[in-house]
Protein backbone atom coordinates (compact mmCIF):
# COMPACT_ATOMS: atom_id res chain seq x y z
CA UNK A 1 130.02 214.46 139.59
CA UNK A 2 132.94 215.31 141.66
CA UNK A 3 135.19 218.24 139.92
CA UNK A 4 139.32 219.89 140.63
CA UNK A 5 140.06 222.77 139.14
CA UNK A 6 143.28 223.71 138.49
CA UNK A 7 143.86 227.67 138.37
CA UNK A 8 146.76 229.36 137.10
CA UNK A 9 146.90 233.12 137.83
CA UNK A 10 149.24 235.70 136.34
CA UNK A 11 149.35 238.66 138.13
CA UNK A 12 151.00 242.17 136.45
CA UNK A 13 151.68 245.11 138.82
CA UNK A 14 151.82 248.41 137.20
CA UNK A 15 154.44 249.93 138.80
CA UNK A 16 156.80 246.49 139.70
CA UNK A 17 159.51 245.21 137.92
CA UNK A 18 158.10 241.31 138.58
CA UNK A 19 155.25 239.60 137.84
CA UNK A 20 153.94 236.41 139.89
CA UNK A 21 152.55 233.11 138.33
CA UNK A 22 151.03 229.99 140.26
CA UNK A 23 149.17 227.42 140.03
CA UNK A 24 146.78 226.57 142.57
CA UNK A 25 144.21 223.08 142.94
CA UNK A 26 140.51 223.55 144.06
CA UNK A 27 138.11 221.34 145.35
CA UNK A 28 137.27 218.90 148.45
CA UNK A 29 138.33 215.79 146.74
CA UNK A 30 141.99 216.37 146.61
CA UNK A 31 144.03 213.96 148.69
CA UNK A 32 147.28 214.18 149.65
CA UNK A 33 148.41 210.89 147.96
CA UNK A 34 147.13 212.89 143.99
CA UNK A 35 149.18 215.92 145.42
CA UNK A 36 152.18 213.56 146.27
CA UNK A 37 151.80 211.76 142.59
CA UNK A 38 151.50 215.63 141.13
CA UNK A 39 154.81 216.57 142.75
CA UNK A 40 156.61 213.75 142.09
CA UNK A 41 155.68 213.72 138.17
CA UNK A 42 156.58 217.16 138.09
CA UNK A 43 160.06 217.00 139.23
CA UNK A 44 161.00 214.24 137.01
CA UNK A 45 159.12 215.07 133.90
CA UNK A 46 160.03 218.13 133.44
CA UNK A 47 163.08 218.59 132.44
CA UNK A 48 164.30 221.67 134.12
CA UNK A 49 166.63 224.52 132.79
CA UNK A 50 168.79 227.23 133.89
CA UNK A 51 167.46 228.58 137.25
CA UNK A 52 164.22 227.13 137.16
CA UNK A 53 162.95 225.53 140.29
CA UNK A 54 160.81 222.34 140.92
CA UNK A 55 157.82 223.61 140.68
CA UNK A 56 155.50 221.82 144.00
CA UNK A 57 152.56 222.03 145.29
CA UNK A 58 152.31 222.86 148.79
CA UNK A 59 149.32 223.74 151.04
CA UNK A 60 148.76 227.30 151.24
CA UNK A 61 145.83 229.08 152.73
CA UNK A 62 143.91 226.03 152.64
CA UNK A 63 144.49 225.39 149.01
CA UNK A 64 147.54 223.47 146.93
CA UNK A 65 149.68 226.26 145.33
CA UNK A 66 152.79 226.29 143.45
CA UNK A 67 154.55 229.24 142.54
CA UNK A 68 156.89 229.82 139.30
CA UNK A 69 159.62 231.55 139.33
CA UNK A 70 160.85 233.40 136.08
CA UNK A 71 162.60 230.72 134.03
CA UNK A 72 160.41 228.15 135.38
CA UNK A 73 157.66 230.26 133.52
CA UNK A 74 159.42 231.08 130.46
CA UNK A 75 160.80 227.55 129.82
CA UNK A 76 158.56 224.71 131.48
CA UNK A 77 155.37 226.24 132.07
CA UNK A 78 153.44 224.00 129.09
CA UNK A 79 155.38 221.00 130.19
CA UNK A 80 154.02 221.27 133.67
CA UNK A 81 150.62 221.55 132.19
CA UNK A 82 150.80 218.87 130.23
CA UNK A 83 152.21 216.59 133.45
CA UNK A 84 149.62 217.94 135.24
CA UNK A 85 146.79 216.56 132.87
CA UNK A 86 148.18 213.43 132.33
CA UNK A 87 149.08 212.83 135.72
CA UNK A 88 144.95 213.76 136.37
CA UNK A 89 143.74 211.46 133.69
CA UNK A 90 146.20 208.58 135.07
CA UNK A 91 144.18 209.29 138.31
CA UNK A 92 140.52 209.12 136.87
CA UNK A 93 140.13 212.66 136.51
CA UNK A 94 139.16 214.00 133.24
CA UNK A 95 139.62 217.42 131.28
CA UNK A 96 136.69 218.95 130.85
CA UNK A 97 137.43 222.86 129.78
CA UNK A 98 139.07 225.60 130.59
CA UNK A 99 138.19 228.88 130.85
CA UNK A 100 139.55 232.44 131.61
CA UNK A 101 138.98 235.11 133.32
CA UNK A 102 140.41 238.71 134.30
CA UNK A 103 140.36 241.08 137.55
CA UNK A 104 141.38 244.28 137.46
CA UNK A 105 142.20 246.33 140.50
CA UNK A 106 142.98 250.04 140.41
CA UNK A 107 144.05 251.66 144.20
CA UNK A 108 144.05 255.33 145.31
CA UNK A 109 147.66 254.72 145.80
CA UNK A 110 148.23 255.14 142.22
CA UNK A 111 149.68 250.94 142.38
CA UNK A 112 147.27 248.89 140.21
CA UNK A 113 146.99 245.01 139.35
CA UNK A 114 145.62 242.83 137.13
CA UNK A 115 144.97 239.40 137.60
CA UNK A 116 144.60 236.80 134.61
CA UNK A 117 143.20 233.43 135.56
CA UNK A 118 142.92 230.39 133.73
CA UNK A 119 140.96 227.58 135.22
CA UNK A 120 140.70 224.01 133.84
CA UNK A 121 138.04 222.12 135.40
CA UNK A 122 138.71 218.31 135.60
CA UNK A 123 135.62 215.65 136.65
CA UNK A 124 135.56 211.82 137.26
CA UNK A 125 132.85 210.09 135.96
CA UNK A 126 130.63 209.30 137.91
CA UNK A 127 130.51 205.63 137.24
CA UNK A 128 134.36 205.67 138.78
CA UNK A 129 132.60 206.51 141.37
CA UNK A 130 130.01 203.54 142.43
CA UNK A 131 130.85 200.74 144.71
CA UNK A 132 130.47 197.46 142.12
CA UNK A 133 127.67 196.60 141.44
CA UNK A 134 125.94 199.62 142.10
CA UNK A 135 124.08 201.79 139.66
CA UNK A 136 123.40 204.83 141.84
CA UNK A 137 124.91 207.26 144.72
CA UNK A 138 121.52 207.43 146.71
CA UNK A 139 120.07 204.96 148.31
């Protein structure tokens, strides 16, 4: 069963006055066409606010990230999730759960980060999957 995950990471510096929020997509059965239907939902469903930016997904280090900037964050952040999903389902992809997880990392240097993720795994049946007709992958 083929799975995306979508990440979201919030990362907290100890000694900076910013923090930095993205999301990034995972997994080798993202195609540019889902990552042109992502962007496009997101800049016309959400309905953006004071300085908030589009928020789009562009390749990055051999992944699909989109960064947030501040307002972006503190007014829209939901609403892109909720795009996101439906935008998924629309495509055959499925929520499946989410999950977090933390990573702390404390330097010599006296600067120190933590890193929050969220992941949400999404999956498309495998049935959505089968040429017609066909009851199995293998042969």
């Amino acid at each position: 069963m083929p799975t995306i995950l979508l990440k979201k990471t919030f990362k907290t510096k100890k000694f900076a006055a910013s923090n930095e929020k993205a999301f990034t997509l995972h997994g080798p059965t993202i195609t540019a066409g889902m990552i042109v239907a992502l962007n496009d939902r997101l800049a016309t469903q959400v309905h953006h606010t004071g300085s908030a930016q589009v928020l789009r997904f562009d390749i990055l280090d051999g992944h699909y990230y989109a960064a947030m900037n501040h307002d972006y964050q503190k007014y829209h952040e939901e609403d892109a999730v909720a795009v996101i999903c439906d935008c998924m389902e629309e495509m055959g992809w499925f929520f499946k759960f989410q999950y977090d997880s933390t990573i702390r990392s404390d330097k010599a240097s006296g600067s120190s980060s933590t890193t929050n993720r969220e992941i949400m795994v999404f999956h498309k049946p495998i049935e959505r999957l089968l040429p017609e007709g066909e009851t199995t992958l293998y042969s």
